[in-house]
C-alpha atoms as a PDB file:
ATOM      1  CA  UNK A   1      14.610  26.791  -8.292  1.00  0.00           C
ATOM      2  CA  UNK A   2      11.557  28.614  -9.807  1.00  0.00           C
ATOM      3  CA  UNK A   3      12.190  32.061  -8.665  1.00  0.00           C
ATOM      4  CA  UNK A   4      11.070  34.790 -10.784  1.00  0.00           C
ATOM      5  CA  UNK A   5       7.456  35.828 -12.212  1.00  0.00           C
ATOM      6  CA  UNK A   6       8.770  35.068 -16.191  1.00  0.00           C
ATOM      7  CA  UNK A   7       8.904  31.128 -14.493  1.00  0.00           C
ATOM      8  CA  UNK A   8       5.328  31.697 -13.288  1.00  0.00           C
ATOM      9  CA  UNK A   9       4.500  32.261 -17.358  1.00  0.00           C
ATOM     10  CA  UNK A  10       6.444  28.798 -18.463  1.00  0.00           C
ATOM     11  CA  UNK A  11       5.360  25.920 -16.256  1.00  0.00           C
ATOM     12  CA  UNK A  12       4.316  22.806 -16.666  1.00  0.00           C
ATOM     13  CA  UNK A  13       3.921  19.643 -14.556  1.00  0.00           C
ATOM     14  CA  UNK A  14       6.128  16.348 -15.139  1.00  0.00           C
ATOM     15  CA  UNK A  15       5.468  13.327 -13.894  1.00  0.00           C
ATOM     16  CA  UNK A  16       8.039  10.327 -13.662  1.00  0.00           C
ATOM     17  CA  UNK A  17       6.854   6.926 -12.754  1.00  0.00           C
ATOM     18  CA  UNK A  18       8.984   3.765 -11.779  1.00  0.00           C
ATOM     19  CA  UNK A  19       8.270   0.752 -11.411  1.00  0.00           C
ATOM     20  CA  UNK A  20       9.109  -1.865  -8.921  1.00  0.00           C
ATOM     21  CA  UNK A  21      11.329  -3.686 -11.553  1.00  0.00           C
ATOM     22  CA  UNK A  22      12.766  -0.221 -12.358  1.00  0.00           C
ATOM     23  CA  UNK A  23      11.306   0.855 -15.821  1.00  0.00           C
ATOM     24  CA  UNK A  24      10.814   4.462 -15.563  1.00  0.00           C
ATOM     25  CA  UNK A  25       8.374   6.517 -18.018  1.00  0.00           C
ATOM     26  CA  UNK A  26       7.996   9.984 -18.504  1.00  0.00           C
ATOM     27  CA  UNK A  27       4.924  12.429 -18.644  1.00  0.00           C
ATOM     28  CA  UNK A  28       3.904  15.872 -18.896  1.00  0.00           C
ATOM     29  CA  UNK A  29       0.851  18.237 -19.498  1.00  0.00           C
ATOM     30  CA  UNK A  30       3.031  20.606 -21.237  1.00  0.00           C
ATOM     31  CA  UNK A  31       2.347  20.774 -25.236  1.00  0.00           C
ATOM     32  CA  UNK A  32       5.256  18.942 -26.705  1.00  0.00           C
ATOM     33  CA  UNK A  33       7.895  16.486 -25.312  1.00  0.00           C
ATOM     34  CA  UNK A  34      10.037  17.410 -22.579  1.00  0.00           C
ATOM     35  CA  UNK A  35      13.630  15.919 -21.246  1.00  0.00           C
ATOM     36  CA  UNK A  36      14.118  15.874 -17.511  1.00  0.00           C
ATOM     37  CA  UNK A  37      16.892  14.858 -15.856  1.00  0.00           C
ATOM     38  CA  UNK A  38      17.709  12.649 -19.036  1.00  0.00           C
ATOM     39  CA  UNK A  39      14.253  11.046 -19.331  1.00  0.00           C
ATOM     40  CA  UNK A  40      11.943  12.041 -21.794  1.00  0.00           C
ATOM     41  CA  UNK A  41       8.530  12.956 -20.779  1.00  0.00           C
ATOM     42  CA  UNK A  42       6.131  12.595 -23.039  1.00  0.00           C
ATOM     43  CA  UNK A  43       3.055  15.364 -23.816  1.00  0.00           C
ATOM     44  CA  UNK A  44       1.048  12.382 -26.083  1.00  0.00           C
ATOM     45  CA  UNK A  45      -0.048  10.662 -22.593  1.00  0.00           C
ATOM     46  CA  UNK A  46      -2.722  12.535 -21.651  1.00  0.00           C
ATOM     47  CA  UNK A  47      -1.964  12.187 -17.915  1.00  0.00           C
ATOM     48  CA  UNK A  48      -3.184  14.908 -15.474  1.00  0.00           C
ATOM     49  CA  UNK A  49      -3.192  15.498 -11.980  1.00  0.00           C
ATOM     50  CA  UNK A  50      -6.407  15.640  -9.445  1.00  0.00           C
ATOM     51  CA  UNK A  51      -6.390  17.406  -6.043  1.00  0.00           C
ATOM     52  CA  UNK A  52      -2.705  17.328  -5.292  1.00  0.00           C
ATOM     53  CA  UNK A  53      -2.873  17.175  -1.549  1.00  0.00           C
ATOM     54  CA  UNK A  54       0.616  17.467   0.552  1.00  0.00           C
ATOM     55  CA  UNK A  55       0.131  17.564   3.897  1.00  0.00           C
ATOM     56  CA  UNK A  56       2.909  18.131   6.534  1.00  0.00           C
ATOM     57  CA  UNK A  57       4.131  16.376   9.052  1.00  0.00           C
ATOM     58  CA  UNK A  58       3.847  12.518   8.749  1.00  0.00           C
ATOM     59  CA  UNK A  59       0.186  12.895   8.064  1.00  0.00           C
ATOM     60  CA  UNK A  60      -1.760  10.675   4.887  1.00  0.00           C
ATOM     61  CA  UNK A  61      -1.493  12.772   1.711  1.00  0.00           C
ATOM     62  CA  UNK A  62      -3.563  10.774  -0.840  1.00  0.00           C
ATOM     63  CA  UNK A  63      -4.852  11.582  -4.354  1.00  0.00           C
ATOM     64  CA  UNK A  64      -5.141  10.295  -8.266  1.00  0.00           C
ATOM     65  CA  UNK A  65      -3.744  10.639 -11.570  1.00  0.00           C
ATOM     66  CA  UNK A  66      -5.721  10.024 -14.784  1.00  0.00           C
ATOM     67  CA  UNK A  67      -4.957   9.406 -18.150  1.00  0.00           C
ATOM     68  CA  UNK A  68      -5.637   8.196 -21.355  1.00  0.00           C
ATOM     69  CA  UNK A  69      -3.833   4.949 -22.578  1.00  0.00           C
ATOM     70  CA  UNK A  70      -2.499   6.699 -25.690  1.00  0.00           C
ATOM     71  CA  UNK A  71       1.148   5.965 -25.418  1.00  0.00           C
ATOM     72  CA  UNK A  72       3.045   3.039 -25.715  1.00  0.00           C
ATOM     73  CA  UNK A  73       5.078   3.220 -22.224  1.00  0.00           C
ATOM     74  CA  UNK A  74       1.677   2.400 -20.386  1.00  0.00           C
ATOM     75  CA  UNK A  75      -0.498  -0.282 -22.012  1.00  0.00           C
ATOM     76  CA  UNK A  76      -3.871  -2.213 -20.870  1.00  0.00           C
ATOM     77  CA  UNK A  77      -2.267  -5.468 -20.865  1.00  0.00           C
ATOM     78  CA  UNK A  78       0.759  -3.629 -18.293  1.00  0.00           C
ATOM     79  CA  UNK A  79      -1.954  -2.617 -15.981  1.00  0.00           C
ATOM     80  CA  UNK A  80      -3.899  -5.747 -16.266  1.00  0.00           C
ATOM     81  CA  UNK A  81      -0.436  -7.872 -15.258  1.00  0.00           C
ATOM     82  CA  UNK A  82       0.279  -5.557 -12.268  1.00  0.00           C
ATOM     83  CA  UNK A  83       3.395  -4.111 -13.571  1.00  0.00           C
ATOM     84  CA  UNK A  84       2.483  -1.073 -12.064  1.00  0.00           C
ATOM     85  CA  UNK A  85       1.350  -1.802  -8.799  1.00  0.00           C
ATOM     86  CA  UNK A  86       3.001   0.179  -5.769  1.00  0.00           C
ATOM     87  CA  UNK A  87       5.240   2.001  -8.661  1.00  0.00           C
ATOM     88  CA  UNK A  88       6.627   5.600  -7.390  1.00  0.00           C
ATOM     89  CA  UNK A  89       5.461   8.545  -8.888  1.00  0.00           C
ATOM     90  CA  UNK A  90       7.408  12.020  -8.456  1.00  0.00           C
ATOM     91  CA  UNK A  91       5.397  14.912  -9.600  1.00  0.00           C
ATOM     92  CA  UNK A  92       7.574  18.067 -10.270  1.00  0.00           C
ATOM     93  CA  UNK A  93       6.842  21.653 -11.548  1.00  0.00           C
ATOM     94  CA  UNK A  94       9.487  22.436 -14.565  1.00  0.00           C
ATOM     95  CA  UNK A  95       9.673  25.245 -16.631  1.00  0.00           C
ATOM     96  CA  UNK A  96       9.864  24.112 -19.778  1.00  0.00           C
ATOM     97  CA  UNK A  97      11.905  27.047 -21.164  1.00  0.00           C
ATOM     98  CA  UNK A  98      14.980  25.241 -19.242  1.00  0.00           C
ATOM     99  CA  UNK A  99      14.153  22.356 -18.053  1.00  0.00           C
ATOM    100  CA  UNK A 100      17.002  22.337 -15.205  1.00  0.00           C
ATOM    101  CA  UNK A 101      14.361  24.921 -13.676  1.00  0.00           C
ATOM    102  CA  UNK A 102      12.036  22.421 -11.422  1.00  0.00           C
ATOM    103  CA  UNK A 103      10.816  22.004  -8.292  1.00  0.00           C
ATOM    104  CA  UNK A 104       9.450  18.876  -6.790  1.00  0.00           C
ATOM    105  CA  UNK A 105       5.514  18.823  -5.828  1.00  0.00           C
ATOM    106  CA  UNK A 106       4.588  15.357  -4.738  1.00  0.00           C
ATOM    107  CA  UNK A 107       5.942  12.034  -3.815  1.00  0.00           C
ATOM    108  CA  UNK A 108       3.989   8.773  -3.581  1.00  0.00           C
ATOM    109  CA  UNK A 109       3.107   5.474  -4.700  1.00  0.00           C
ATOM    110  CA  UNK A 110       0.464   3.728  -6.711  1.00  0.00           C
ATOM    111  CA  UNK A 111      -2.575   1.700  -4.841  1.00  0.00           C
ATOM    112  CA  UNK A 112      -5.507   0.679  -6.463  1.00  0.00           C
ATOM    113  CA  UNK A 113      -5.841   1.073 -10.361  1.00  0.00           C
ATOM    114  CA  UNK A 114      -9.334   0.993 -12.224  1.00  0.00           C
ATOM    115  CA  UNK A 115      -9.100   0.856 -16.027  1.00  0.00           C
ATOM    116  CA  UNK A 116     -12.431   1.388 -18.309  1.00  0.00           C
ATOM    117  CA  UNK A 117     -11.754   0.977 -21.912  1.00  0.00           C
ATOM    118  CA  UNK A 118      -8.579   3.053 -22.766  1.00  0.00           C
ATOM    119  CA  UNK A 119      -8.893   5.121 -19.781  1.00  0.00           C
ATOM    120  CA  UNK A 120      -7.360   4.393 -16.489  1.00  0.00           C
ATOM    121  CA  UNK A 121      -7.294   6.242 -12.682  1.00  0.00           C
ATOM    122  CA  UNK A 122      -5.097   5.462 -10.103  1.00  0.00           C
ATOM    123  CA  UNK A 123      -5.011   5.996  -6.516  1.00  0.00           C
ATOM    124  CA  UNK A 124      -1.902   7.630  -5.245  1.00  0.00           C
ATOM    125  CA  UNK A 125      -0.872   7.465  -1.305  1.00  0.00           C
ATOM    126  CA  UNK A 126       1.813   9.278  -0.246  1.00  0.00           C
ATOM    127  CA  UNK A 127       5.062   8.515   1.758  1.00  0.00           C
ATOM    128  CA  UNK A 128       3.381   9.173   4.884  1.00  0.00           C
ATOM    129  CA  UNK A 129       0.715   6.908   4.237  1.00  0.00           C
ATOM    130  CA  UNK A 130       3.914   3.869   4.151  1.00  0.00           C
ATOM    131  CA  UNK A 131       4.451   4.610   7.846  1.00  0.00           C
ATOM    132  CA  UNK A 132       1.544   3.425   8.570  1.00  0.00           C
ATOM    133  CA  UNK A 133       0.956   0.454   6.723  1.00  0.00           C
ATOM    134  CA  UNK A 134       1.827  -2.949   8.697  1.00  0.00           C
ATOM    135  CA  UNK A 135       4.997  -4.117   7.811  1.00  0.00           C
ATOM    136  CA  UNK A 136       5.541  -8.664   9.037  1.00  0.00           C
ATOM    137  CA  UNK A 137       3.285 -10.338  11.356  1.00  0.00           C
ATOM    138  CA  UNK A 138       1.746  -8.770  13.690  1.00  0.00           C
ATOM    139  CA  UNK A 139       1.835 -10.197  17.487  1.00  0.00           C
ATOM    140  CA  UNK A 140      -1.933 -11.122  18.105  1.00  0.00           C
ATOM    141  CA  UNK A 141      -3.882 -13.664  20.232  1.00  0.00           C
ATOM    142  CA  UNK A 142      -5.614 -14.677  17.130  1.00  0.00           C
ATOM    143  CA  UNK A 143      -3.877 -17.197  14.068  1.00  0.00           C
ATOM    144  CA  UNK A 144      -3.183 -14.910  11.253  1.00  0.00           C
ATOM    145  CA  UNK A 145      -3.354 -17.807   8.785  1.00  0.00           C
ATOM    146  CA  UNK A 146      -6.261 -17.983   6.441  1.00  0.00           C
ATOM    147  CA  UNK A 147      -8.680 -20.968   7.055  1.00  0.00           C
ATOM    148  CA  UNK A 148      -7.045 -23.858   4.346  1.00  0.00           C
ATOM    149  CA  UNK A 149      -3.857 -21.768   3.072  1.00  0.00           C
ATOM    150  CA  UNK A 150      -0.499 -23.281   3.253  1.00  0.00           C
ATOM    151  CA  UNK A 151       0.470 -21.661   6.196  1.00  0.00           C
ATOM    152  CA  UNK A 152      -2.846 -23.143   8.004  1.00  0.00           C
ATOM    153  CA  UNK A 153      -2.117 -26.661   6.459  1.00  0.00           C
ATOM    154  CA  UNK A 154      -5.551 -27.423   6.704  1.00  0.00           C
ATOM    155  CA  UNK A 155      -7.817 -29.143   3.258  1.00  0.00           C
ATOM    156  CA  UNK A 156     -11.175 -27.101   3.854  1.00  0.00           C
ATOM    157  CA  UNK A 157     -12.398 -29.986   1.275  1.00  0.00           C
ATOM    158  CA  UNK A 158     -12.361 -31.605   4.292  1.00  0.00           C
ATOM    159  CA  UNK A 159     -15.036 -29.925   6.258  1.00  0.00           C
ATOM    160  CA  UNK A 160     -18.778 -28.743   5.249  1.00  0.00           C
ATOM    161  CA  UNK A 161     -18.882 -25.543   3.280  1.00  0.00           C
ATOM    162  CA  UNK A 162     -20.101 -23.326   5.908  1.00  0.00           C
ATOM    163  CA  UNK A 163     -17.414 -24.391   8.146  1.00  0.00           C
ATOM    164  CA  UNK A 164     -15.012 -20.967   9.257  1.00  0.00           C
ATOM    165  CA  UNK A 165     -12.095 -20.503  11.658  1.00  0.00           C
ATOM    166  CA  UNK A 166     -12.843 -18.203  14.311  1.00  0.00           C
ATOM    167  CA  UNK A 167      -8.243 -18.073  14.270  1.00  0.00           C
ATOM    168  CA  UNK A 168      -8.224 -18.658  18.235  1.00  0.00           C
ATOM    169  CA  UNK A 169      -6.214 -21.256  19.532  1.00  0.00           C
ATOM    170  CA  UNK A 170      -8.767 -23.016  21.608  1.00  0.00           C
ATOM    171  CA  UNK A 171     -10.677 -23.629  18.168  1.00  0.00           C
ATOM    172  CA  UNK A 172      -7.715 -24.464  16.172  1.00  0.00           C
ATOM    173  CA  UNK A 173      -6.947 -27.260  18.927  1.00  0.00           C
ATOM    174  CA  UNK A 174     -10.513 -28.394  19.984  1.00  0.00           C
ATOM    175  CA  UNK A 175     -12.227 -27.824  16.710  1.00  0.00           C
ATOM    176  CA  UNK A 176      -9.232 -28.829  14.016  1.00  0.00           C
ATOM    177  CA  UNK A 177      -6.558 -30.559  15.936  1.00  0.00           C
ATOM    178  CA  UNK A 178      -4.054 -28.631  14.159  1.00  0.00           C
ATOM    179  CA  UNK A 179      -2.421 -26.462  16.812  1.00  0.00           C
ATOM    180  CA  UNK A 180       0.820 -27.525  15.021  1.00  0.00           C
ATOM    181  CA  UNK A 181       0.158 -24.612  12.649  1.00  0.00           C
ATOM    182  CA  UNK A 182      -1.288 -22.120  14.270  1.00  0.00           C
ATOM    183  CA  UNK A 183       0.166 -18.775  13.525  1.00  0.00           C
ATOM    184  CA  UNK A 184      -0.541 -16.275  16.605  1.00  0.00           C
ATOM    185  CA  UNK A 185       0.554 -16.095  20.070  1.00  0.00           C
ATOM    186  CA  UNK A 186      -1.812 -17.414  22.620  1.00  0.00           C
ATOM    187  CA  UNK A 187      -0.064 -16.740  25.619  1.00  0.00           C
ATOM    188  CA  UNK A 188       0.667 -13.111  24.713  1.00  0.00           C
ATOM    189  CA  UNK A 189      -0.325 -10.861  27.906  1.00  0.00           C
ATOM    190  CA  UNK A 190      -3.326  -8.684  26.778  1.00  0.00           C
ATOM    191  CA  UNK A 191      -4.802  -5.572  28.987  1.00  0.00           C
ATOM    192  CA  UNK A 192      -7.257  -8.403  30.891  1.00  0.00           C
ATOM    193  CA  UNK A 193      -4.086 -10.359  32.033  1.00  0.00           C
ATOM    194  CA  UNK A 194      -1.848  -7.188  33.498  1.00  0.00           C
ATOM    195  CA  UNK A 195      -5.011  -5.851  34.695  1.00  0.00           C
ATOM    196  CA  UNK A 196      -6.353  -8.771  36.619  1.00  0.00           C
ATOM    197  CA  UNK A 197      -5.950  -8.949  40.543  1.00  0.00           C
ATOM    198  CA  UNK A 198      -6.307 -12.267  42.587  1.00  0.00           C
ATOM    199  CA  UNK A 199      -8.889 -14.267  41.632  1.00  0.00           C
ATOM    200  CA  UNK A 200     -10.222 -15.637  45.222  1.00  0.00           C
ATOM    201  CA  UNK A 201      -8.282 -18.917  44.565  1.00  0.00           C
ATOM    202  CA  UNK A 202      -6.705 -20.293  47.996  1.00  0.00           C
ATOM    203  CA  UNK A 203      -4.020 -21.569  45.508  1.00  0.00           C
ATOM    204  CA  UNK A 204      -1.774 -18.622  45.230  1.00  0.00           C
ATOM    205  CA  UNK A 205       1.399 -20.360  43.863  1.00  0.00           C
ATOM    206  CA  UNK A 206       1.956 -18.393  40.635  1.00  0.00           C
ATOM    207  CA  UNK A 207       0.830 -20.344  38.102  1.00  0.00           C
ATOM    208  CA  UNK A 208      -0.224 -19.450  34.813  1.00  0.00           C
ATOM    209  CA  UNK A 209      -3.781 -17.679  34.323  1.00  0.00           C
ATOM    210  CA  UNK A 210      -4.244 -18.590  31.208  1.00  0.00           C
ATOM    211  CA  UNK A 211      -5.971 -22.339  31.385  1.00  0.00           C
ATOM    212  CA  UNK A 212      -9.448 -19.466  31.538  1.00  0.00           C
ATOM    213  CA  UNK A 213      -8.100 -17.523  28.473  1.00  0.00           C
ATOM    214  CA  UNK A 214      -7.229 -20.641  26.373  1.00  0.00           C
END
């Protein structure tokens, strides 16, 4: 823990990223290398922190880091290939008189990255943010295919260029005779079906409602 004012007088920030495949690299502001926790962090990077933000609670704490590509463990052609898409990053303050002297800052993950020339920012969300973030299919009226994917089956060479799925299943059957493959639930009971009341019909046997919907 970082307890005492002399602390105050030797920080720095570290930064360790990992990637999904588990290659972990190393960066800090301070002036010359650092290891933490047996991982060298490296002061050539020229990585810095914006605007950390960490809220409480389970609410969206977002912000960026920015560097310079001038060390080997993050290159152009990494970036370009993805490698370090939804990687963790854990931020920590360290006092680099004794490194075993840190305290974490900031957990999160990368999102969008945007490179120009040897410069590069990334978009950080934080674990709150993953709460949030739809996780499977969701149950919905409409397909969740896209119009001529594999799930949808369908050759869009097939029909005119302007032609688009509106995803319901009246279209997919009427329009595309490919209810086969559609991917949502048309007989799921929305707010109109619990909150409908008789419709006049003489014919109250309990049948379905949903010849209307469809």
């Amino acid at each position: 823990m970082l307890t005492n004012n002399h602390a105050a007088t030797t920080l720095c920030y570290c930064w360790t990223v990992t990637r999904k495949d588990g290659t972990r690299s190393g960066f800090t502001d301070h002036d010359r290398d650092l290891s933490v926790d047996g991982l060298v962090h490296k002061a050539s990077s020229g990585l810095s922190a914006a605007d950390i933000d960490a809220k409480t609670g389970f609410a969206v704490d977002n912000s960026s880091v920015s560097g310079l590509l001038t060390d080997s463990a993050i290159t152009p052609e990494d970036i370009d290939a993805g490698l370090y898409d939804g990687a963790k990053i854990d931020i920590c303050e360290v006092d680099w008189t004794d490194t075993k002297r840190q305290r974490s800052i900031w957990t999160g993950f990368f999102g969008a990255i945007e490179r120009a020339g040897d410069r590069f920012t990334v978009e950080l969300s934080g674990q709150g943010e993953q709460l949030s973030r739809t996780q499977g299919r969701v149950f919905s009226r409409l397909c969740d295919a896209r119009f001529g994917d594999g799930r949808c089956g369908l050759n869009i060479a097939d029909f005119p260029a302007e032609t688009q799925c509106p995803r319901t299943f009246s279209a997919c059957r009427d329009s595309f005779n490919n209810t086969v493959n559609f991917r949502g639930f048309p007989y799921l009971i929305g707010d109109d079906a619990m909150q409908a009341g008789p419709d006049g019909s003489p014919a109250l046997d309990g049948g379905s409602r949903y010849g209307a919907i469809l």
